[in-house]
Protein backbone atom coordinates (compact mmCIF):
# COMPACT_ATOMS: atom_id res chain seq x y z
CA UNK A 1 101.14 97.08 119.45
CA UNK A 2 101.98 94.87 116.39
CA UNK A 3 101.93 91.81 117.85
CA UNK A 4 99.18 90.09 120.11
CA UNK A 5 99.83 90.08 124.01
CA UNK A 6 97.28 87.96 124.77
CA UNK A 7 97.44 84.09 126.45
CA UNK A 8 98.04 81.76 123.26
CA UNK A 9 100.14 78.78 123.00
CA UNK A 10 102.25 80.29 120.43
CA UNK A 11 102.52 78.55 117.34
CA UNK A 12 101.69 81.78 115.40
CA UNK A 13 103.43 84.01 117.56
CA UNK A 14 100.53 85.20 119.33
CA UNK A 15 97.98 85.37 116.34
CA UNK A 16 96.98 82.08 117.42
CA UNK A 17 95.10 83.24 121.12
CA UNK A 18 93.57 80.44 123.63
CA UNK A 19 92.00 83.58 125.95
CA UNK A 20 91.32 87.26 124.88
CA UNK A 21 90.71 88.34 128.46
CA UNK A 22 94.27 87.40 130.14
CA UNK A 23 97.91 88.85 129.20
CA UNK A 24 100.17 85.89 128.16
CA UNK A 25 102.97 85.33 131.43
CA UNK A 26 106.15 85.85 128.80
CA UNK A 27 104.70 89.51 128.45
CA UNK A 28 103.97 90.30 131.70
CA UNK A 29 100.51 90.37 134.02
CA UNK A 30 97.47 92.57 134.12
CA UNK A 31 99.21 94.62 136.45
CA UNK A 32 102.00 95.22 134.34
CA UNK A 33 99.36 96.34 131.52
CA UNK A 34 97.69 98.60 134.06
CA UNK A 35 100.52 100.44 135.10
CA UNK A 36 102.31 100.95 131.36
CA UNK A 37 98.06 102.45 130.38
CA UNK A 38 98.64 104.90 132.90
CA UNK A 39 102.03 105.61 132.69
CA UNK A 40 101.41 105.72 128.77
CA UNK A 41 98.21 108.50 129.62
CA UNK A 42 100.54 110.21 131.61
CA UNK A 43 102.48 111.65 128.51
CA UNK A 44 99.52 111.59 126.25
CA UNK A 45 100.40 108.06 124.46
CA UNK A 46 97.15 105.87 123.86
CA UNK A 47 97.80 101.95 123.34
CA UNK A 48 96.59 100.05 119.94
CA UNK A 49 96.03 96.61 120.22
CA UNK A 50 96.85 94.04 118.25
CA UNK A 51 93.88 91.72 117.81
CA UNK A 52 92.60 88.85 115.93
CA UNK A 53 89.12 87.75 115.28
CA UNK A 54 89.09 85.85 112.45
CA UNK A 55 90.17 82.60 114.17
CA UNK A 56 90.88 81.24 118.03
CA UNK A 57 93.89 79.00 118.79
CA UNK A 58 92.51 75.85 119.02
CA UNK A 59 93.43 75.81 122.50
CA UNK A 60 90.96 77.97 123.11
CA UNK A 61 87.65 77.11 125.66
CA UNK A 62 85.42 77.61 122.41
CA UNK A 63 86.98 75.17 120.23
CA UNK A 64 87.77 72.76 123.04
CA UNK A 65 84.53 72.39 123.82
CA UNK A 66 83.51 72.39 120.02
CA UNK A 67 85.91 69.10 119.92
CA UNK A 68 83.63 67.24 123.01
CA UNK A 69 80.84 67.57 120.50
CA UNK A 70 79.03 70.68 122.28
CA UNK A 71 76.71 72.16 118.98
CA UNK A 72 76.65 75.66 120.45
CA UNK A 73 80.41 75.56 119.83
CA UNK A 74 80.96 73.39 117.18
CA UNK A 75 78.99 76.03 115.58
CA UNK A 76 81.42 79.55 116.58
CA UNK A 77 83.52 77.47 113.63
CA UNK A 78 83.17 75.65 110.70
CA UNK A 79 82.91 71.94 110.89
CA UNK A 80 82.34 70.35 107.41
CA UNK A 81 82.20 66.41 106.36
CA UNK A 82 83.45 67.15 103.19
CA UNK A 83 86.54 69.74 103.00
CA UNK A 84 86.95 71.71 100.13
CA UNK A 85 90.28 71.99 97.83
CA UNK A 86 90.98 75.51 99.24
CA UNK A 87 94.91 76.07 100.69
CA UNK A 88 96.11 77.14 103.53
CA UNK A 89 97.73 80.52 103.55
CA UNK A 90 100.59 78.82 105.39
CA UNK A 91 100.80 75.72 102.58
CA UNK A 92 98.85 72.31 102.89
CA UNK A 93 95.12 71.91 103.09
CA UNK A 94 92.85 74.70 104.78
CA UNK A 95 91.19 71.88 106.32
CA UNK A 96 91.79 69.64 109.57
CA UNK A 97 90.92 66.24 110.18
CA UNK A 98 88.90 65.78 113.51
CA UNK A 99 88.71 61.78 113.95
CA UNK A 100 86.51 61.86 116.97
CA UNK A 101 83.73 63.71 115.30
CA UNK A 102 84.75 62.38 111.74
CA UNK A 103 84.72 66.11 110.46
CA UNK A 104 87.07 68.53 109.12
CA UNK A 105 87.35 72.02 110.75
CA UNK A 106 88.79 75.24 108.83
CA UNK A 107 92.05 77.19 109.40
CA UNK A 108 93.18 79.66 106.47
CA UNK A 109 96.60 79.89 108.68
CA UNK A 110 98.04 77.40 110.71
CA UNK A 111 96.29 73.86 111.97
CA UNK A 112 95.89 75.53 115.41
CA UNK A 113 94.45 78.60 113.88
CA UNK A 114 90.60 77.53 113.74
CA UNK A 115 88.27 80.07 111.73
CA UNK A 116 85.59 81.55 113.34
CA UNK A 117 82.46 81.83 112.00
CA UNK A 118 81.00 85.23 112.14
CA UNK A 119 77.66 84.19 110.32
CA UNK A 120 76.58 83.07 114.00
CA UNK A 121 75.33 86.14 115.97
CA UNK A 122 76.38 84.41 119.37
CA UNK A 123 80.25 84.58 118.40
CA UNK A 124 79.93 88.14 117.22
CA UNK A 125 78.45 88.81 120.91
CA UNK A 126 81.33 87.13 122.49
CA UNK A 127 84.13 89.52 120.53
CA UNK A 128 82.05 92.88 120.61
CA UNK A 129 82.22 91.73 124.84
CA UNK A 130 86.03 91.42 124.39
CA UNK A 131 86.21 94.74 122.45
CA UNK A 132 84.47 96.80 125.25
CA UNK A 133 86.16 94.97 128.13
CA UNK A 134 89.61 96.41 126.63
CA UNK A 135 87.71 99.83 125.92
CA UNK A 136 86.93 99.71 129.61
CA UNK A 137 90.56 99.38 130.33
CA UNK A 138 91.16 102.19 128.95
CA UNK A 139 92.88 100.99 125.37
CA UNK A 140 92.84 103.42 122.72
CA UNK A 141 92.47 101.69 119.52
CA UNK A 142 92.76 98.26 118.08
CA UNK A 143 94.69 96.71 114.90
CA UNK A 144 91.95 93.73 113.46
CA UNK A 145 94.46 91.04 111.99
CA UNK A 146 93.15 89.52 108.59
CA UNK A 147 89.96 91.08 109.79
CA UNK A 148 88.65 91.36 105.74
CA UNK A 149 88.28 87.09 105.67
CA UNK A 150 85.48 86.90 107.94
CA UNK A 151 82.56 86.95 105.59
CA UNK A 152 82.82 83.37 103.93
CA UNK A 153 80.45 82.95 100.93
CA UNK A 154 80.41 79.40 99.41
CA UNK A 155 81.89 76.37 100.81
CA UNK A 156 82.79 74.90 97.06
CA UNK A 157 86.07 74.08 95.38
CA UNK A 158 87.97 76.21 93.50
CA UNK A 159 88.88 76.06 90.16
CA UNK A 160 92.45 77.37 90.93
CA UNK A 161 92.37 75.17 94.22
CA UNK A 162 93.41 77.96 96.50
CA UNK A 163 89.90 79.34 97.47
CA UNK A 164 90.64 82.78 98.35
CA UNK A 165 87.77 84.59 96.02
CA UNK A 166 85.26 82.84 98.67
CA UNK A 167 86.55 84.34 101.51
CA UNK A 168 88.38 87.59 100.64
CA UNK A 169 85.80 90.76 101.07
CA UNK A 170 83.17 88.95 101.15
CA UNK A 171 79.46 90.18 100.92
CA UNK A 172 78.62 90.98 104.95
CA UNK A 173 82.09 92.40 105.74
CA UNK A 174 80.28 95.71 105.52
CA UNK A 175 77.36 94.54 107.56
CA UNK A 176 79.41 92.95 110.45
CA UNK A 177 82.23 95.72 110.45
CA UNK A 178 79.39 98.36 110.95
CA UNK A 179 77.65 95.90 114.26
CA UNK A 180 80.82 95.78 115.73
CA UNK A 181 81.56 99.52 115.74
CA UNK A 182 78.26 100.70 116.66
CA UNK A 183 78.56 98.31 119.62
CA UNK A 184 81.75 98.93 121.08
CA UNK A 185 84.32 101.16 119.47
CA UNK A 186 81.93 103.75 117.09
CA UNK A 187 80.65 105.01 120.65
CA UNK A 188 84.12 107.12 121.64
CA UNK A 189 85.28 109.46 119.58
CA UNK A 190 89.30 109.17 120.98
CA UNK A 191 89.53 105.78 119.46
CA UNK A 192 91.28 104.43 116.42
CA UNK A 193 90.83 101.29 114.08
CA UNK A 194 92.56 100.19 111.18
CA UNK A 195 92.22 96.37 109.42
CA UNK A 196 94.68 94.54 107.93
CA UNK A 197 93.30 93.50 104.43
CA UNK A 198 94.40 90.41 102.45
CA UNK A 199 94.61 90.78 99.15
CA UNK A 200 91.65 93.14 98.97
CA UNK A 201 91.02 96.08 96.93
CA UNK A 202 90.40 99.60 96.27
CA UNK A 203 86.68 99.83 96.62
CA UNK A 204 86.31 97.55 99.49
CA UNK A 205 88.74 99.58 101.28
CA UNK A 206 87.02 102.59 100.46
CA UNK A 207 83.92 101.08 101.82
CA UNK A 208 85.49 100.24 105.27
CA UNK A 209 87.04 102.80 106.03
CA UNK A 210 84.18 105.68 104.37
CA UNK A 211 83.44 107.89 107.93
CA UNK A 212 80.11 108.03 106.25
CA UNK A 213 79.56 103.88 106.83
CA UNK A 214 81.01 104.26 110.55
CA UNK A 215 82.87 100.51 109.94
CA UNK A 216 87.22 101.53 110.49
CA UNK A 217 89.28 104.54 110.46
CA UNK A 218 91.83 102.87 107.72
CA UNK A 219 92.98 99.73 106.41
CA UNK A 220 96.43 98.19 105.57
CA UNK A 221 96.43 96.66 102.10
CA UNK A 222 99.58 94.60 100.96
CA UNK A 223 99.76 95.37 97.34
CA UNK A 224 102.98 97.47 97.03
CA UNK A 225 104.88 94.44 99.37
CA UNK A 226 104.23 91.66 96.61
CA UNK A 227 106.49 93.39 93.69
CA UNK A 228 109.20 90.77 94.30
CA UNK A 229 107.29 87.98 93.79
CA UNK A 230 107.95 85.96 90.74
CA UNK A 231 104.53 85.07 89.39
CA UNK A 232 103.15 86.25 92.25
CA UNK A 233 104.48 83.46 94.54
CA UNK A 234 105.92 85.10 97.71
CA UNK A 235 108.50 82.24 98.34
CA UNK A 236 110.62 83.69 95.36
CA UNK A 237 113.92 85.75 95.08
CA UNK A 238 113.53 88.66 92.34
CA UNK A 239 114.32 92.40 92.13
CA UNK A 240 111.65 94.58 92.91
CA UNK A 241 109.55 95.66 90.11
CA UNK A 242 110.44 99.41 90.72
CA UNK A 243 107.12 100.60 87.87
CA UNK A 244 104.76 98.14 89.64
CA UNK A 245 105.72 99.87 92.57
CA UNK A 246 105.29 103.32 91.46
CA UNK A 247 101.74 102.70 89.69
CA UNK A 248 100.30 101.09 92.54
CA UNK A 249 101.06 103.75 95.45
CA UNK A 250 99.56 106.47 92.56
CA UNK A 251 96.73 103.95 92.24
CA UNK A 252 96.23 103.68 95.70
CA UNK A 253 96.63 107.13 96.72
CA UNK A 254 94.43 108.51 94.29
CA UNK A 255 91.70 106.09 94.47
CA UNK A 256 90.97 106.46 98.16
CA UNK A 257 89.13 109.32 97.61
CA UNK A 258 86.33 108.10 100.05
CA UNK A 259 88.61 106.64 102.70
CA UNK A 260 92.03 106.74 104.20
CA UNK A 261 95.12 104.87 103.83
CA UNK A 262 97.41 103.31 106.45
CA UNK A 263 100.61 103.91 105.15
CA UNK A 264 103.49 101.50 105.83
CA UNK A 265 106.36 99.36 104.52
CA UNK A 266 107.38 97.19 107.44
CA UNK A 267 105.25 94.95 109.79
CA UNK A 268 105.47 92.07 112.00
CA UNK A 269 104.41 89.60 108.40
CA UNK A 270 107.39 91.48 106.20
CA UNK A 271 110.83 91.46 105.24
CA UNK A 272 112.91 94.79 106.66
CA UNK A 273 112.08 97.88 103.68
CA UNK A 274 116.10 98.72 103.74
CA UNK A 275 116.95 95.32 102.66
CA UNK A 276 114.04 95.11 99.80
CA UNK A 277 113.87 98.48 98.73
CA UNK A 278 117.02 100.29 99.60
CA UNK A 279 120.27 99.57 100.17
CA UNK A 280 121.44 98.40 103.65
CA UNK A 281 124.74 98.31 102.99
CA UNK A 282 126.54 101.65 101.36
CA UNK A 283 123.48 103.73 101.58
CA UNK A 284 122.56 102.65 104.55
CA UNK A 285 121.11 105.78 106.28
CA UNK A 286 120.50 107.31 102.99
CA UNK A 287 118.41 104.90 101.88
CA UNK A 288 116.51 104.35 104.85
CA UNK A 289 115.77 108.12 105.08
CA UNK A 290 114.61 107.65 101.52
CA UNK A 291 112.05 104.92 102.07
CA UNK A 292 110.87 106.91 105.02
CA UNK A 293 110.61 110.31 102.92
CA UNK A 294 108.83 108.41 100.85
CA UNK A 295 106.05 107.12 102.52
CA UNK A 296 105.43 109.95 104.88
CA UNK A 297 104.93 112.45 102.42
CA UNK A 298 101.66 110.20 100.99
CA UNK A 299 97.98 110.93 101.79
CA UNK A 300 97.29 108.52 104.77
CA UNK A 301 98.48 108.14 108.29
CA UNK A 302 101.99 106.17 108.44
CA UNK A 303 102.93 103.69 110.98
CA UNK A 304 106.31 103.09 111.84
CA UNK A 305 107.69 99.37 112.91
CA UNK A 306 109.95 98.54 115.86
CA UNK A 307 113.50 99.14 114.78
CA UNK A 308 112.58 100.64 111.28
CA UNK A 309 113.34 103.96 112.67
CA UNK A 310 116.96 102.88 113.34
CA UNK A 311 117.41 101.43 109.91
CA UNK A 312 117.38 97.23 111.25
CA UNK A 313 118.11 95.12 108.25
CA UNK A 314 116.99 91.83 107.72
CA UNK A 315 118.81 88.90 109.68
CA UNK A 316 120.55 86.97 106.59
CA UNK A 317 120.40 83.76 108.88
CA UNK A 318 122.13 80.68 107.22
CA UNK A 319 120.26 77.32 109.29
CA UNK A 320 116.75 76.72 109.45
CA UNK A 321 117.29 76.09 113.04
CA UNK A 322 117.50 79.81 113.38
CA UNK A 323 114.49 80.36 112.18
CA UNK A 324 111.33 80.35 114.63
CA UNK A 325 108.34 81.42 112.12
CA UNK A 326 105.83 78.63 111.80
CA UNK A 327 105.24 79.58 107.91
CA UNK A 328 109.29 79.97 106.90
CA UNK A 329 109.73 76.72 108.68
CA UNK A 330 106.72 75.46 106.93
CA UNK A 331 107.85 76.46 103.72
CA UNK A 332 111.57 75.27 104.23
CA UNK A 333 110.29 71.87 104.19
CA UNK A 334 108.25 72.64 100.96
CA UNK A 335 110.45 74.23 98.86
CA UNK A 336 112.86 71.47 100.13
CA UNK A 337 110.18 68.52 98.82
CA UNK A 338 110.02 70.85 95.30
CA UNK A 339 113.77 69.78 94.78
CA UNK A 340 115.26 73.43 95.45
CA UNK A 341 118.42 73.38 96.46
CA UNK A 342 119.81 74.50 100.11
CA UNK A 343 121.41 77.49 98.69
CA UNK A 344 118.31 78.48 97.20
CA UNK A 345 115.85 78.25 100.40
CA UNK A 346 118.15 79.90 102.71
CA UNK A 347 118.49 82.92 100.14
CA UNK A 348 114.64 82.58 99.84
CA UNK A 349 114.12 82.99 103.22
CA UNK A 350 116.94 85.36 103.50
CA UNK A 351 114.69 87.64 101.35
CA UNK A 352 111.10 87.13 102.34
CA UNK A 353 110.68 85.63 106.07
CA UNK A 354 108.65 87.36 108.95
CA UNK A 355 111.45 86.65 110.96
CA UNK A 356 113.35 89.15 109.28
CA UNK A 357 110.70 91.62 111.53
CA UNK A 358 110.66 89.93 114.06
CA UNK A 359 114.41 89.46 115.91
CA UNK A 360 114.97 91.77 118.99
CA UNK A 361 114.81 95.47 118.91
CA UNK A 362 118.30 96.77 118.97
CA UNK A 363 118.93 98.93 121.63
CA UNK A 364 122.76 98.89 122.32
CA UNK A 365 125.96 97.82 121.05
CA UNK A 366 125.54 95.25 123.69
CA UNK A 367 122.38 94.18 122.03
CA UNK A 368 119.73 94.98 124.63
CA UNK A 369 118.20 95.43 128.21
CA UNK A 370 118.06 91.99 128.90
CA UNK A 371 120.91 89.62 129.89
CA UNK A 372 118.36 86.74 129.15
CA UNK A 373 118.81 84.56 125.71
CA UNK A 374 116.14 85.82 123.74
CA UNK A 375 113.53 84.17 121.90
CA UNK A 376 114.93 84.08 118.71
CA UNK A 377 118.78 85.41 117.38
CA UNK A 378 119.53 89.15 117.52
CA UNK A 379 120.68 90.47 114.42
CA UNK A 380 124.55 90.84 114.05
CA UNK A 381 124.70 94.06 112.90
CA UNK A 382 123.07 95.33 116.65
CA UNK A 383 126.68 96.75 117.15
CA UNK A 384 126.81 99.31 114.42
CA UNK A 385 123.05 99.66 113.68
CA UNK A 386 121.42 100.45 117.67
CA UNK A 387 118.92 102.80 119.59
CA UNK A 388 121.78 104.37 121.77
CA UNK A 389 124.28 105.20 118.53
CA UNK A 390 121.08 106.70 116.70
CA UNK A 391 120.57 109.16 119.81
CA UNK A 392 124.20 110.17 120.02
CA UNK A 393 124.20 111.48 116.37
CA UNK A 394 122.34 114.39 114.93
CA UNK A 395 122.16 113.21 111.88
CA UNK A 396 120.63 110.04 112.43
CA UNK A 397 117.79 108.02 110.91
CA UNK A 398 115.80 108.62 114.30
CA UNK A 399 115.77 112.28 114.07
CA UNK A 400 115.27 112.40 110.32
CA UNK A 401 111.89 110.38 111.74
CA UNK A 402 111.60 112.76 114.65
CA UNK A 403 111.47 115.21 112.16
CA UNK A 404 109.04 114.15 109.30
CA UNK A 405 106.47 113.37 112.23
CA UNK A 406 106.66 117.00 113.14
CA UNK A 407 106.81 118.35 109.87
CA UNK A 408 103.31 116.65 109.68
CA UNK A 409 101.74 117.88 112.53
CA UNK A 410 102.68 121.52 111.31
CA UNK A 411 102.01 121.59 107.68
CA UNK A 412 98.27 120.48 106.54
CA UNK A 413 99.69 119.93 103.26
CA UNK A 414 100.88 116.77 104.20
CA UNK A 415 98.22 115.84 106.95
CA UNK A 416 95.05 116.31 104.66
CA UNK A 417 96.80 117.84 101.14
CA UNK A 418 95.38 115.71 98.06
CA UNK A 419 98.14 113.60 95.67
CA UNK A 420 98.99 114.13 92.00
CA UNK A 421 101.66 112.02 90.53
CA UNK A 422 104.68 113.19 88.36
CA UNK A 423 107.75 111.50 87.10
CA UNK A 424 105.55 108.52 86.03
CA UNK A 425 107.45 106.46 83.87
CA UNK A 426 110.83 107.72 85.07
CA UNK A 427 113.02 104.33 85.64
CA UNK A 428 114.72 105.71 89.20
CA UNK A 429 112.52 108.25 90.47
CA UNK A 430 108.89 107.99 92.06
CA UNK A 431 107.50 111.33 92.59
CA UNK A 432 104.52 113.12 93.50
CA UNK A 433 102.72 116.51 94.28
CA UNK A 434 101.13 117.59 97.88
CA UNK A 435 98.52 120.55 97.31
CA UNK A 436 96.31 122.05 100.06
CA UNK A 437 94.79 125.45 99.88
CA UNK A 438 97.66 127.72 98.74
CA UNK A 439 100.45 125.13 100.08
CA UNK A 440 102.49 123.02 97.48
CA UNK A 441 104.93 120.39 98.01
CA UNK A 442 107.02 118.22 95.12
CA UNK A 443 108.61 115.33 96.83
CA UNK A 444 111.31 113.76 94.25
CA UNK A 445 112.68 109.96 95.92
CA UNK A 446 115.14 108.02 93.90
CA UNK A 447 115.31 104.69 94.29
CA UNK A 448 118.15 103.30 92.78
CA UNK A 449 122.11 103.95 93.30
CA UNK A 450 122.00 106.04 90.30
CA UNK A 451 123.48 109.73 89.36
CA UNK A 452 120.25 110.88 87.53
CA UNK A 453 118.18 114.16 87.20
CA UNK A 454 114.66 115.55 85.99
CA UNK A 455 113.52 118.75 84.61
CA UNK A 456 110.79 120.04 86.70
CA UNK A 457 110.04 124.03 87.34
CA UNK A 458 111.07 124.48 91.02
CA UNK A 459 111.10 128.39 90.78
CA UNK A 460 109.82 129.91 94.23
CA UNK A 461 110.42 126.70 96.55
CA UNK A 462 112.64 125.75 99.61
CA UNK A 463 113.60 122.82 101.40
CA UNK A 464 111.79 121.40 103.59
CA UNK A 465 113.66 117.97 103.85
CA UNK A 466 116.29 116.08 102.52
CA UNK A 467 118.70 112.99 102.77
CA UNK A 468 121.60 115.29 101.67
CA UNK A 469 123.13 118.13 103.12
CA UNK A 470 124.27 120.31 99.74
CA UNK A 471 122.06 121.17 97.14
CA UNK A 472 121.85 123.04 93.83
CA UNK A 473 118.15 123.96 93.27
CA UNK A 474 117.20 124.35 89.65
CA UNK A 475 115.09 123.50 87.03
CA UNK A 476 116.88 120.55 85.52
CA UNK A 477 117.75 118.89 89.25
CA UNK A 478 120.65 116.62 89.45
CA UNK A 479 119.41 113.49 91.69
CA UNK A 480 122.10 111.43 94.22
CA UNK A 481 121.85 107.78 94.50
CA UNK A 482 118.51 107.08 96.92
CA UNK A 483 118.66 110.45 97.13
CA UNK A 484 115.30 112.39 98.80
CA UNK A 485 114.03 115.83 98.63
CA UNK A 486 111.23 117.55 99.73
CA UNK A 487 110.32 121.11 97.90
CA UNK A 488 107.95 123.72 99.30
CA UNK A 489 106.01 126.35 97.86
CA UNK A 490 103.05 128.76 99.69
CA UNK A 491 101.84 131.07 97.14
């Protein structure tokens, strides 16, 4: 699940939880949970939870108690007289004023998102308990939010005043990664971790995710989602810096030699891949097929995001009352004190705000199963882009999914093949070699609404996929606008 289910007051949409052990009442109850494990088991389907360990709301009992002055709590976070300079991933100050204690507590997100701190061996205790109480329920893996911040070196101030380089990675992520497994999760072999990493890197993620270290089956890293920020500020409008792109999947893919990718483009934290990468207008489905040729072709294991395998678009919305994401609305206000203009936020958010992810999944041209007002605006374009239209047509985005999924399961060239780029500097394509054993793929994905064409020795392939229906196969191959095309070769 990519998005937390447990109780939590919501400020963060979940990510900020008061009480790991009980199912928040706008999801449902424990028995509702019960009954969709089983049912789930039934047909084979395990369930992934979301989860988040590197802070408590601070609703929570811990913190709550930690605010009365208790030192066994105060001490599951970090208290400080003096704050440092460091910022808050969601703007402001990553540190909160406590007047009754005259202390400042910290919270890398939100001022209700309090940091735990892991270097106390009582609060790892408490969340390797929570772990193996879901385990015992029967949940098949688990999805640790911003799990890579939980090693915090040096409480100093940074030159750069944002503080990240004393928290990112840090120097027992390996150490508590590898206690946690070998206490709860490491003991079943039918169950699946992956991390979400902030702004980590190449080695670390090699580390975590190395079966030889037993620590996570695969990490997230965000890298390839920050290409269309100016100066690498996220609350930006720019095009996409198509070569960036390019060199960091080939970076990525061939320097995880040691450990395994989690390969993705859309999350509950991103902007809708048609609308960034693609086109979501006049290459709608082709693009969309495109961006999912793309990344399921890689070396890794690819997750697919509520309503990306319909094609959902981002939500264009035009008020800030439409908007429900703590950071957007956050950053509305700061953009707004930095003298942009109106025009300017809304296309700002327009282009990079989690709510983009986050509006109801679009089911019918009705909009969905509920006749309740939902949480936050469904997206206007639920009457042309929907589950039910998506099923009624062969051709779909959904089956072009169905179909890479199975394609897969049956060839090991793409399960466990190794990668070997091509096409580097091309300025519209990003391609790439598959090659297992005697099996051989060429995947060719242009990104661009572009006629263009490379010369590449296809002699003794076929098909295996495409985006279009008609092709001319030869050595100098004509490429469509966002056209995709998968070529296979067993010798």
């Amino acid at each position: 699940m990519d998005n937390t289910i447990f109780l939590s007051p919501q400020n963060d949409n979940g990510y900020d939880i008061t009480d790991y052990y009980h199912i928040d009442p706008i999801y449902g109850t424990m028995d509702d949970l019960d009954e969709l494990i089983s049912e789930a088991h039934k047909r084979n389907i395990g369930l992934m939870f979301d989860i988040v360990f590197n802070h408590t709301s601070t609703t929570h009992a811990w913190f709550q108690r930690a605010l009365k002055g208790e030192q066994k709590y105060k001490d599951y976070y970090f208290f400080r007289k003096k704050p440092t300079n460091w910022e808050s991933k969601f703007g402001g100050s990553a540190w909160e004023y406590v007047e009754e204690l005259d202390e400042y507590y910290l919270h890398l997100f939100d001022k209700t998102q309090a940091d735990l701190n892991w270097e106390n061996p009582n609060v790892r205790e408490e969340l390797v308990k929570i772990l193996n109480f879901w385990i015992d329920k029967d949940i098949k893996g688990f999805r640790f939010d911003v799990i890579n911040l939980i090693s915090k070196d040096a409480f100093v101030d940074d030159n750069n005043g944002v503080g990240k380089k004393f928290y990112t990675d840090g120097k027992k992520m390996n150490q508590y990664l590898r206690e946690i497994n070998q206490k709860s999760f490491g003991k079943y072999d039918d169950i699946i971790t992956v991390g979400e990493m902030s702004s980590t890197t190449i080695e670390s993620c090699n580390n975590y995710t190395n079966p030889q270290h037993h620590e996570l089956n695969m990490t997230f890293n965000f890298h390839h989602l920050k290409v269309d920020y100016e100066n690498q500020e996220k609350w930006t409008t720019m095009p996409f810096n198509f070569q960036e792109l390019k060199n960091i999947f080939n970076q990525w893919q061939l320097g995880m030699k040691d450990g395994w990718n989690a390969l993705f483009w859309n999350c509950h934290d991103q902007p809708r891949s048609i609308s960034r990468f693609g086109n979501d207008t006049k290459y709608h489905d082709i693009s969309a097929k495109m961006l999912a040729t793309t990344m399921h072709m890689q070396r890794g294991t690819p997750y697919i995001y509520q309503g990306e395998e319909i094609g959902m678009t981002n939500n264009y919305f035009t008020d800030i009352h439409q908007y429900r994401d703590v950071e957007s609305i956050n950053y509305y206000h700061i953009l707004k004190n930095q003298g942009l203009s109106e025009d300017k936020i809304h296309e700002i958010l327009q282009a990079k705000s989690r709510d983009n992810a986050r509006s109801p999944m679009q089911w019918n041209n009705n909009g969905g199963f509920s006749k309740n007002t939902p949480w936050i605006q469904m997206n206007p374009n639920h009457t042309t882009i929907n589950v039910e239209d998506n099923l009624n047509n062969t051709n779909s985005i959904f089956y072009y999914y169905q179909k890479l999924i199975n394609l897969r399961k049956q060839y090991k060239v793409i399960s466990e093949g190794n990668y070997i780029p091509i096409e580097k500097d091309h300025p519209y394509i990003y391609a790439y070699k598959r090659q297992y054993n005697n099996e051989e793929l060429i995947i060719i994905n242009n990104f661009y609404d572009v006629d263009t064409s490379i010369d590449i020795n296809i002699q003794d392939y076929e098909i295996l996929i495409s985006n279009y229906n008609q092709h001319t196969l030869n050595n100098h191959l004509q490429i469509r606008p966002y056209e995709s095309i998968v070529l296979y070769k067993h010798s």
